[in-house]
PDB file of N, CA and C in Angstrom:
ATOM      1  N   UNK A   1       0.383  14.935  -2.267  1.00  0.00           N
ATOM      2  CA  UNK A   1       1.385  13.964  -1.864  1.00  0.00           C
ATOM      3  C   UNK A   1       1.370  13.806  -0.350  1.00  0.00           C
ATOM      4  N   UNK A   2       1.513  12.624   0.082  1.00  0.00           N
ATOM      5  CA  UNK A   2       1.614  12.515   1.801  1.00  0.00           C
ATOM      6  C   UNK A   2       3.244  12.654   2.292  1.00  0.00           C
ATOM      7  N   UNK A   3       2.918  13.487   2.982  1.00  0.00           N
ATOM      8  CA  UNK A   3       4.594  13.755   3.461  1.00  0.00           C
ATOM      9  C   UNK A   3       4.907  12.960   4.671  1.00  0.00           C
ATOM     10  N   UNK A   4       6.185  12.292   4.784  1.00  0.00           N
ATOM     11  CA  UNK A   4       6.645  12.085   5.617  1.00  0.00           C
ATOM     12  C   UNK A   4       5.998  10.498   5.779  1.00  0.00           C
ATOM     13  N   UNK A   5       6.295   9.758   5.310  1.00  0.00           N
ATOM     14  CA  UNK A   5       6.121   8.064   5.252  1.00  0.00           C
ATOM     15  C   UNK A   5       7.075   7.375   5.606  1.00  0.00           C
ATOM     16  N   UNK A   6       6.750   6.422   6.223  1.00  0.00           N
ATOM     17  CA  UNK A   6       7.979   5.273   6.719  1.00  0.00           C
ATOM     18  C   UNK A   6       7.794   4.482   5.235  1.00  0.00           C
ATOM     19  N   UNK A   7       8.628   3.771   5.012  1.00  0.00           N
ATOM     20  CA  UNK A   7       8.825   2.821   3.754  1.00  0.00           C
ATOM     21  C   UNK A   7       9.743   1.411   4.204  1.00  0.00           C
ATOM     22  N   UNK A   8       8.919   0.652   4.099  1.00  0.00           N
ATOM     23  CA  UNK A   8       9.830  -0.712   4.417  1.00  0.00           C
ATOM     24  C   UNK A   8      10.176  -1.225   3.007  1.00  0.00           C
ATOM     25  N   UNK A   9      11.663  -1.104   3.252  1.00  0.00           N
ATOM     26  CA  UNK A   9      12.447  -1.469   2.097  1.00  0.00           C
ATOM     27  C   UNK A   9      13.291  -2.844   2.395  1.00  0.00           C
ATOM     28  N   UNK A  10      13.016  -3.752   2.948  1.00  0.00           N
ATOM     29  CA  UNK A  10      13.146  -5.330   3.452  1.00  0.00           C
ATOM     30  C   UNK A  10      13.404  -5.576   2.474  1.00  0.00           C
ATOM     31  N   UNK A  11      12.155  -5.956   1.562  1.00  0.00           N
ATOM     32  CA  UNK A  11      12.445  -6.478   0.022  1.00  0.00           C
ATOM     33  C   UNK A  11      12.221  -5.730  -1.208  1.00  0.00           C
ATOM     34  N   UNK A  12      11.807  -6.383  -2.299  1.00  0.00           N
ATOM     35  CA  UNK A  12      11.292  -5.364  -3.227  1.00  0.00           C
ATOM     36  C   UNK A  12       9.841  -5.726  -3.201  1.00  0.00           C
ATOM     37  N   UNK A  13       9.377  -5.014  -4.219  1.00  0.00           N
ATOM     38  CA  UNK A  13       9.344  -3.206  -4.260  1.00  0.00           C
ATOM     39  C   UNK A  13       9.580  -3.087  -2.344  1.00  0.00           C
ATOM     40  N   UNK A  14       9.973  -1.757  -2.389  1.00  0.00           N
ATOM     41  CA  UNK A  14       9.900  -0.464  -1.211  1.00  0.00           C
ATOM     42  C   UNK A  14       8.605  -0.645  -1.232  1.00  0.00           C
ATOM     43  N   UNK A  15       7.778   0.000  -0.257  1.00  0.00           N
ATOM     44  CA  UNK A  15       5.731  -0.352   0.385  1.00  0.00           C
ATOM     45  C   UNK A  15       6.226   0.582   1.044  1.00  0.00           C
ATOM     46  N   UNK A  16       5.938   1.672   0.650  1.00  0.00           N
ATOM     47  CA  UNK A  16       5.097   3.029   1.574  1.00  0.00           C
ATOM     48  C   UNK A  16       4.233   2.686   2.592  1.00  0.00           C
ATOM     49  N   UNK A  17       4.312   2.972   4.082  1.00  0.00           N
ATOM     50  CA  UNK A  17       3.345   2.795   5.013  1.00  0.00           C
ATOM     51  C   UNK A  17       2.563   4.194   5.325  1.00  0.00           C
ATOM     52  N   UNK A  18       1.146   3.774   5.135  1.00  0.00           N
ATOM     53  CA  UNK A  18       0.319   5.115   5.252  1.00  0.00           C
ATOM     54  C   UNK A  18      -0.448   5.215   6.497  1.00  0.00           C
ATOM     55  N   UNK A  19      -0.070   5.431   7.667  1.00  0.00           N
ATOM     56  CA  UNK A  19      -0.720   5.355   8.820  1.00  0.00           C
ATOM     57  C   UNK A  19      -2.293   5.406   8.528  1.00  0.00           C
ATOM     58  N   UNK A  20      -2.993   5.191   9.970  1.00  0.00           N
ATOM     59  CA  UNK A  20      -4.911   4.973   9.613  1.00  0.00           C
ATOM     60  C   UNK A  20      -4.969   6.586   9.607  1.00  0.00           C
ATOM     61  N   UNK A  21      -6.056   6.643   9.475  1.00  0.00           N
ATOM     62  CA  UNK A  21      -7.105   8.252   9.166  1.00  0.00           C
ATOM     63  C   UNK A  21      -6.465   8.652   7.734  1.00  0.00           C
ATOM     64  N   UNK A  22      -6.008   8.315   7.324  1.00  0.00           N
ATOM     65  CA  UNK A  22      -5.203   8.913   6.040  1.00  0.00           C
ATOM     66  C   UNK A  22      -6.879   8.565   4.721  1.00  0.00           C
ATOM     67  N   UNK A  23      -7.298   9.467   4.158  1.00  0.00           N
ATOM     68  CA  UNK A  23      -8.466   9.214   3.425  1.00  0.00           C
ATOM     69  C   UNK A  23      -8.415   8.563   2.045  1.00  0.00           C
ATOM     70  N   UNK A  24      -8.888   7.718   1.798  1.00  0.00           N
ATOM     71  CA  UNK A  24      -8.365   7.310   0.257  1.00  0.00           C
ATOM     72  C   UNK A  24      -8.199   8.081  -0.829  1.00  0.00           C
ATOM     73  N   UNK A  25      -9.121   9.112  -0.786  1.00  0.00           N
ATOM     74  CA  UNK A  25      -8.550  10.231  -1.687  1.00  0.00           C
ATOM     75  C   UNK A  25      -7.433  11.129  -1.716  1.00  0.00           C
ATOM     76  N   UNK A  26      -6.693  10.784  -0.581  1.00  0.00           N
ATOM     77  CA  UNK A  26      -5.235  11.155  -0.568  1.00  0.00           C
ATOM     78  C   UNK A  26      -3.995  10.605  -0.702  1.00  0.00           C
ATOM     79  N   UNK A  27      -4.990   8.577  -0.795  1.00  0.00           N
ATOM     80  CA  UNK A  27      -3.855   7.711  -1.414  1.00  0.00           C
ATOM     81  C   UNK A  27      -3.847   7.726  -2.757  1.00  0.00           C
ATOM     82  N   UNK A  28      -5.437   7.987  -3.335  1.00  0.00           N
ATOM     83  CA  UNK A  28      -5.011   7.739  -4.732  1.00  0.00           C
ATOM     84  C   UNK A  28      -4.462   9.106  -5.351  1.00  0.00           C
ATOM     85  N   UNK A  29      -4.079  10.096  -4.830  1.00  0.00           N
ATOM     86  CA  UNK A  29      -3.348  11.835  -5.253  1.00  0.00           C
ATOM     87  C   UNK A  29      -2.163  11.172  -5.015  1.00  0.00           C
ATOM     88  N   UNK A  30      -1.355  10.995  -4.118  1.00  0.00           N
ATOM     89  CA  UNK A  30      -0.217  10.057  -3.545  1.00  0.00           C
ATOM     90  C   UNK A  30       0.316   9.352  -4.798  1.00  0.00           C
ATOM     91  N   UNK A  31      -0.556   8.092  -5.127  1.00  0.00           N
ATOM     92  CA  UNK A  31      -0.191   7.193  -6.276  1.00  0.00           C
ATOM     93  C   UNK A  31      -0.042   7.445  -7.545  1.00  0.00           C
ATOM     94  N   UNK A  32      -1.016   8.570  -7.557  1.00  0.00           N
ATOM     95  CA  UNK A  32      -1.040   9.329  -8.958  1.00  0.00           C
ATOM     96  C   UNK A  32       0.151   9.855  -9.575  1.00  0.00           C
ATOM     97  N   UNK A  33       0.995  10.387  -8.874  1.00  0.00           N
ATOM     98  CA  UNK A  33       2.274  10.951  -8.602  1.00  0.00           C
ATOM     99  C   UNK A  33       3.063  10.062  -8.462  1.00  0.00           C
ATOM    100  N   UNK A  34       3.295   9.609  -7.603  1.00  0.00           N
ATOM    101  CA  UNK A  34       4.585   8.653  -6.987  1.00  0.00           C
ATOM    102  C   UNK A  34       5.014   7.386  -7.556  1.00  0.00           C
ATOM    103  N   UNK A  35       3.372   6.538  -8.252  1.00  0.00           N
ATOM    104  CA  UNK A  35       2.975   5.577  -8.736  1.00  0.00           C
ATOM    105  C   UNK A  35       4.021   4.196  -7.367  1.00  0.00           C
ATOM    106  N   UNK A  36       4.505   4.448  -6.599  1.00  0.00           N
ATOM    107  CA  UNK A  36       4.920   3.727  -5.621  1.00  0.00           C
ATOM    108  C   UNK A  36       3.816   2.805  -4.654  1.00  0.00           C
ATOM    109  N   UNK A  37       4.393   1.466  -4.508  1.00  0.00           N
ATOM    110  CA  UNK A  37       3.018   0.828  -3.613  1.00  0.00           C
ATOM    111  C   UNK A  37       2.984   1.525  -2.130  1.00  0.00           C
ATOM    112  N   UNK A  38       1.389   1.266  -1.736  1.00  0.00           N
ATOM    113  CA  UNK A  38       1.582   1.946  -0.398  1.00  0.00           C
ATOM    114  C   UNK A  38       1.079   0.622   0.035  1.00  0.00           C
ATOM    115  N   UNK A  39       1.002   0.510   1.894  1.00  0.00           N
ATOM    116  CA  UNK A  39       0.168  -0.571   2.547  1.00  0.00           C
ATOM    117  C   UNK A  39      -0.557   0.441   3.659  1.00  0.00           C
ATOM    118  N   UNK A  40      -1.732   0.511   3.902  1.00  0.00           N
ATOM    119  CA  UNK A  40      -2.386   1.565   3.918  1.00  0.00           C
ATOM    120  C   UNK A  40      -2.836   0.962   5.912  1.00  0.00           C
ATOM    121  N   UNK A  41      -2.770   1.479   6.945  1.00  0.00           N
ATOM    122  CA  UNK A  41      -3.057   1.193   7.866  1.00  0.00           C
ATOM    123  C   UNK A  41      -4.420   0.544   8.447  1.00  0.00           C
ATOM    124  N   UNK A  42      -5.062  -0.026   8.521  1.00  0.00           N
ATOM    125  CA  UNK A  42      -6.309  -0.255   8.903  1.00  0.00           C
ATOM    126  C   UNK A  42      -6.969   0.596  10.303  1.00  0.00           C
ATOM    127  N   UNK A  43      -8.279   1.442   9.999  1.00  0.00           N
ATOM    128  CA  UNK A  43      -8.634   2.343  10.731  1.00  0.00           C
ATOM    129  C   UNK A  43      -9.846   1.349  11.760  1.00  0.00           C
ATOM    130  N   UNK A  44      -9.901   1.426  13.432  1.00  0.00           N
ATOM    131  CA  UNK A  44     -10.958   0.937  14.166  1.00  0.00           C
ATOM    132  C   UNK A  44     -10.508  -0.792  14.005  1.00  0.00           C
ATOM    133  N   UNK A  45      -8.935  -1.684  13.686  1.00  0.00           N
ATOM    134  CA  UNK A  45      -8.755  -2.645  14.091  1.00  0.00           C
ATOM    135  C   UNK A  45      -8.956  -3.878  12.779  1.00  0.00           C
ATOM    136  N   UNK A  46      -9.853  -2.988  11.808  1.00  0.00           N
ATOM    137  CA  UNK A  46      -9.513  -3.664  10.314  1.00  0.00           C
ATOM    138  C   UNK A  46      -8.334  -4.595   9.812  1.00  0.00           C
ATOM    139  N   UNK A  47      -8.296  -4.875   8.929  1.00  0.00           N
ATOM    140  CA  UNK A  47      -7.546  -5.449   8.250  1.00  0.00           C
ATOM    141  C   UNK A  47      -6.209  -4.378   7.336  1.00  0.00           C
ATOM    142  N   UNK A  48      -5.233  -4.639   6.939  1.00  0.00           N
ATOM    143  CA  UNK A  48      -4.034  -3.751   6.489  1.00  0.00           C
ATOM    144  C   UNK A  48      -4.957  -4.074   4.378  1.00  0.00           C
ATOM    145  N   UNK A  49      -4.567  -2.754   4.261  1.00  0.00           N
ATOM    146  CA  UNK A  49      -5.043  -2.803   2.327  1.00  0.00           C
ATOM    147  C   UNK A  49      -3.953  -2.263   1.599  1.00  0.00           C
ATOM    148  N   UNK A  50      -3.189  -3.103   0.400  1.00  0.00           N
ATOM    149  CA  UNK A  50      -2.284  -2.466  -0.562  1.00  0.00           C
ATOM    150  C   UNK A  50      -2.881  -1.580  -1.442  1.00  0.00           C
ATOM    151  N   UNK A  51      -2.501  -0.769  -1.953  1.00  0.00           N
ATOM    152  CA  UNK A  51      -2.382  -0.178  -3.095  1.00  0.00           C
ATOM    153  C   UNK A  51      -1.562   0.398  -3.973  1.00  0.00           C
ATOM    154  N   UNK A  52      -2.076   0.092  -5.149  1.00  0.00           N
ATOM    155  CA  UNK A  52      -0.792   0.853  -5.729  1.00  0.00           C
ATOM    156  C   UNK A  52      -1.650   0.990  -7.513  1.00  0.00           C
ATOM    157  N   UNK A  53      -0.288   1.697  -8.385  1.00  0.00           N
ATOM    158  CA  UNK A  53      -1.047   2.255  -9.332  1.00  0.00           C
ATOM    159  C   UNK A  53      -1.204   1.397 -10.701  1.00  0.00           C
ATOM    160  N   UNK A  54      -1.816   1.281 -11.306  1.00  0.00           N
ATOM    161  CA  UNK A  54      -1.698   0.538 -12.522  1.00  0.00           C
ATOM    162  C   UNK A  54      -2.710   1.066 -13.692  1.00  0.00           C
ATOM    163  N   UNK A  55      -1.445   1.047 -14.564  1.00  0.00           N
ATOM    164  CA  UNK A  55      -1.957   2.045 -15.551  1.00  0.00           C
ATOM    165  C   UNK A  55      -2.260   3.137 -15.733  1.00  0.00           C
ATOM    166  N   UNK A  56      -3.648   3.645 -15.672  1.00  0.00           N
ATOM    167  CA  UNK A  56      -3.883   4.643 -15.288  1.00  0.00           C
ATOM    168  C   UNK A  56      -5.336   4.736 -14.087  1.00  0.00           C
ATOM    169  N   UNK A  57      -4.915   3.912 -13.174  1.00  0.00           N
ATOM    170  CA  UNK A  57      -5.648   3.475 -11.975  1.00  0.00           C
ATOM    171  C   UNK A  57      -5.432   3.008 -10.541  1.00  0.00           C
ATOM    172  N   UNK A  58      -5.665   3.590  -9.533  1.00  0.00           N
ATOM    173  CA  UNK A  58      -5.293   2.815  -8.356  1.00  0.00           C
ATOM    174  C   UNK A  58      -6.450   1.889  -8.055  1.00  0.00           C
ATOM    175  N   UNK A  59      -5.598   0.388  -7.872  1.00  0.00           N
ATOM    176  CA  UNK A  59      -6.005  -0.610  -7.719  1.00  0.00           C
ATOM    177  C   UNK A  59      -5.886  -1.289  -6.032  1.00  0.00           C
ATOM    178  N   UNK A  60      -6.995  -1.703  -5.400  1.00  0.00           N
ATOM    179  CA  UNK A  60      -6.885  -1.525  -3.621  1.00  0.00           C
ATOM    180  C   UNK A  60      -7.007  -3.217  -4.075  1.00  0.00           C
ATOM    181  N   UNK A  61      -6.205  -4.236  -2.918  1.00  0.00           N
ATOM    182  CA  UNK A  61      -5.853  -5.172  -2.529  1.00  0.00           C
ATOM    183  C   UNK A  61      -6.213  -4.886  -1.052  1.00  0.00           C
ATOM    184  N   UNK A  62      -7.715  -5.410  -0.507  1.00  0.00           N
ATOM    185  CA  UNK A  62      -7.630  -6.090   0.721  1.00  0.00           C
ATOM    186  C   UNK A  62      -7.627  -7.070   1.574  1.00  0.00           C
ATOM    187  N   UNK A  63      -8.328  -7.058   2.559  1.00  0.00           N
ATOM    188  CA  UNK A  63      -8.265  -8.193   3.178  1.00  0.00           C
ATOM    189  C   UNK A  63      -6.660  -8.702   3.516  1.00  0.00           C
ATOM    190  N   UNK A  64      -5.088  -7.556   3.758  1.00  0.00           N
ATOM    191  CA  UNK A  64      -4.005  -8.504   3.907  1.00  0.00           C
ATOM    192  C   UNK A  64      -3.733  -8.942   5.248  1.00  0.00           C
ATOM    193  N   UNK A  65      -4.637  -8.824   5.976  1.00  0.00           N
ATOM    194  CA  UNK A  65      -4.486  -9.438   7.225  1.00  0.00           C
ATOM    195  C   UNK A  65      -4.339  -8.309   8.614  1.00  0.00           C
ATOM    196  N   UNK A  66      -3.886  -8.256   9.735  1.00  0.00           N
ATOM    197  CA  UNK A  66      -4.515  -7.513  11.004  1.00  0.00           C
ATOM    198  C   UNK A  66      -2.553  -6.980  11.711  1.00  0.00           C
ATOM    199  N   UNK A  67      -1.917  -8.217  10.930  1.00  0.00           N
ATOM    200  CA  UNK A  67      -0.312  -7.765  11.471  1.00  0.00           C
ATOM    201  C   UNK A  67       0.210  -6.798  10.187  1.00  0.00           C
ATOM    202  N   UNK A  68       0.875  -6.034  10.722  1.00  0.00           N
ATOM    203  CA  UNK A  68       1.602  -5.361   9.154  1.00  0.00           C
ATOM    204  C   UNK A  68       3.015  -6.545   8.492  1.00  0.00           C
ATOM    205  N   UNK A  69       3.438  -7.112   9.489  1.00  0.00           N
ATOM    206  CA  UNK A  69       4.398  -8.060   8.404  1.00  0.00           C
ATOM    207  C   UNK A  69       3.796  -8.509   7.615  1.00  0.00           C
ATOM    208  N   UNK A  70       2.497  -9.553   7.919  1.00  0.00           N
ATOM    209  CA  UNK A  70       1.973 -10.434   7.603  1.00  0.00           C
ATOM    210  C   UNK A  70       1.333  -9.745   6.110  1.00  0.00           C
ATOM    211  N   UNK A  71       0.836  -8.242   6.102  1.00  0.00           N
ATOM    212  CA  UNK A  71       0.341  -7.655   5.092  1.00  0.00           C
ATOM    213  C   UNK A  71       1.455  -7.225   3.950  1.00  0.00           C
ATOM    214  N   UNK A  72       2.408  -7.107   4.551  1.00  0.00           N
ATOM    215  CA  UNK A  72       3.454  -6.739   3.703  1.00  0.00           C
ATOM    216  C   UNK A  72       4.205  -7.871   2.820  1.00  0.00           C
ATOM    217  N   UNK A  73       3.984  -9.378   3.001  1.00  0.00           N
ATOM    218  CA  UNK A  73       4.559  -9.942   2.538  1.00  0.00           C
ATOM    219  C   UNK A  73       3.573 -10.647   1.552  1.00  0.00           C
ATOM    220  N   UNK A  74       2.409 -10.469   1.941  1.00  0.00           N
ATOM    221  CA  UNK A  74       1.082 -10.832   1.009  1.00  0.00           C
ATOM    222  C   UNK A  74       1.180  -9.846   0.040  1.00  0.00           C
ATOM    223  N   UNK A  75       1.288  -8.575   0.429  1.00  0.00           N
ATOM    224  CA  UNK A  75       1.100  -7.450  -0.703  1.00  0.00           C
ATOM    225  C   UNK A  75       2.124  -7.633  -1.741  1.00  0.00           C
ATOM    226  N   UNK A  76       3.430  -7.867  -1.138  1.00  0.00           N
ATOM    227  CA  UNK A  76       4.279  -8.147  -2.039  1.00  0.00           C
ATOM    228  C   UNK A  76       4.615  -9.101  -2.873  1.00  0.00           C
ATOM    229  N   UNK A  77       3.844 -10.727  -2.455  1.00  0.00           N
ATOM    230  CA  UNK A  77       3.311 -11.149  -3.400  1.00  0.00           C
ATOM    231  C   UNK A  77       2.256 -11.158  -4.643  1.00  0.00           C
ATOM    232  N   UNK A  78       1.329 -10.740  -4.041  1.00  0.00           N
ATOM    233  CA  UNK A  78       0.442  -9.852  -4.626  1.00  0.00           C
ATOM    234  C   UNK A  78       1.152  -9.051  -6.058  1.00  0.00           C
ATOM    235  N   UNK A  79       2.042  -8.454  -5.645  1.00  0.00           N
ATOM    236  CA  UNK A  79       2.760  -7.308  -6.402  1.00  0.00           C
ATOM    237  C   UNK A  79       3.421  -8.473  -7.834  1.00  0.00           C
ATOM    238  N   UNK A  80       4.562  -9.213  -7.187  1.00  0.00           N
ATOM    239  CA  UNK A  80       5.384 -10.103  -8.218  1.00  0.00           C
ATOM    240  C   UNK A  80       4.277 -10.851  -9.099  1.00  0.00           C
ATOM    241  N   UNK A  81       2.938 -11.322  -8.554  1.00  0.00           N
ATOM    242  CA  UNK A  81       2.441 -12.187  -9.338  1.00  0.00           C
ATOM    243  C   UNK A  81       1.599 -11.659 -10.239  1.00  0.00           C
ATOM    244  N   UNK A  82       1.012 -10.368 -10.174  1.00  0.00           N
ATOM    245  CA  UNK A  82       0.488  -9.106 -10.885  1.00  0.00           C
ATOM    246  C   UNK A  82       1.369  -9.064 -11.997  1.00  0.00           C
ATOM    247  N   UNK A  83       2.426  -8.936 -11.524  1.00  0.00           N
ATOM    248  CA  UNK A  83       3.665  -8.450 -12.696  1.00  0.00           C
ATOM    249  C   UNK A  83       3.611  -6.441 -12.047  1.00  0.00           C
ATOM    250  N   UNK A  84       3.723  -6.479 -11.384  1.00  0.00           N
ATOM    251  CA  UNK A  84       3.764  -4.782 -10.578  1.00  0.00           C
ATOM    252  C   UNK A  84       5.035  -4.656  -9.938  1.00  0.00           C
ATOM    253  N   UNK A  85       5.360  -5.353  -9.340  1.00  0.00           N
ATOM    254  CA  UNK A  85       6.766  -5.500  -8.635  1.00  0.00           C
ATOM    255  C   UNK A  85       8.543  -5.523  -9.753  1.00  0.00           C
TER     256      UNK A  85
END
């Protein structure tokens, strides 16, 4: 589990923010558990990536863009139109 996350709870769902260096194999242990969306930091100036769990799978959404609002409100569409949210 990653300890200690900011969570922007603006709208729905809550989006776990996972600062960069964080390894994907510690988002998908994270999700496995928590099954909560994360928005995952972009490492070296990248782009921001959702994830979150479905089913019995974490599923990565990238490309949400370089601002974190801007990723957070994509992801969260993302989320409602999935049917995840």
């Amino acid at each position: 589990m990653l300890d200690d996350l900011g969570y922007d709870d603006s709208d729905s769902p809550a989006i776990g923010l996972v600062p960069a260096g964080i390894s994907w194999d510690e988002v998908h242990d994270h999700l496995k558990i928590a099954h909560s969306p994360l928005l995952v930091e972009p490492d070296d100036g990248g782009e921001y990536a959702g994830a979150y769990w479905s089913g019995a799978r974490m599923v990565v959404a990238r490309e949400l863009g370089t601002d974190q609002e801007q990723a957070l409100e994509e992801f969260r569409e993302l989320l409602h139109e999935r049917g995840e949210a």
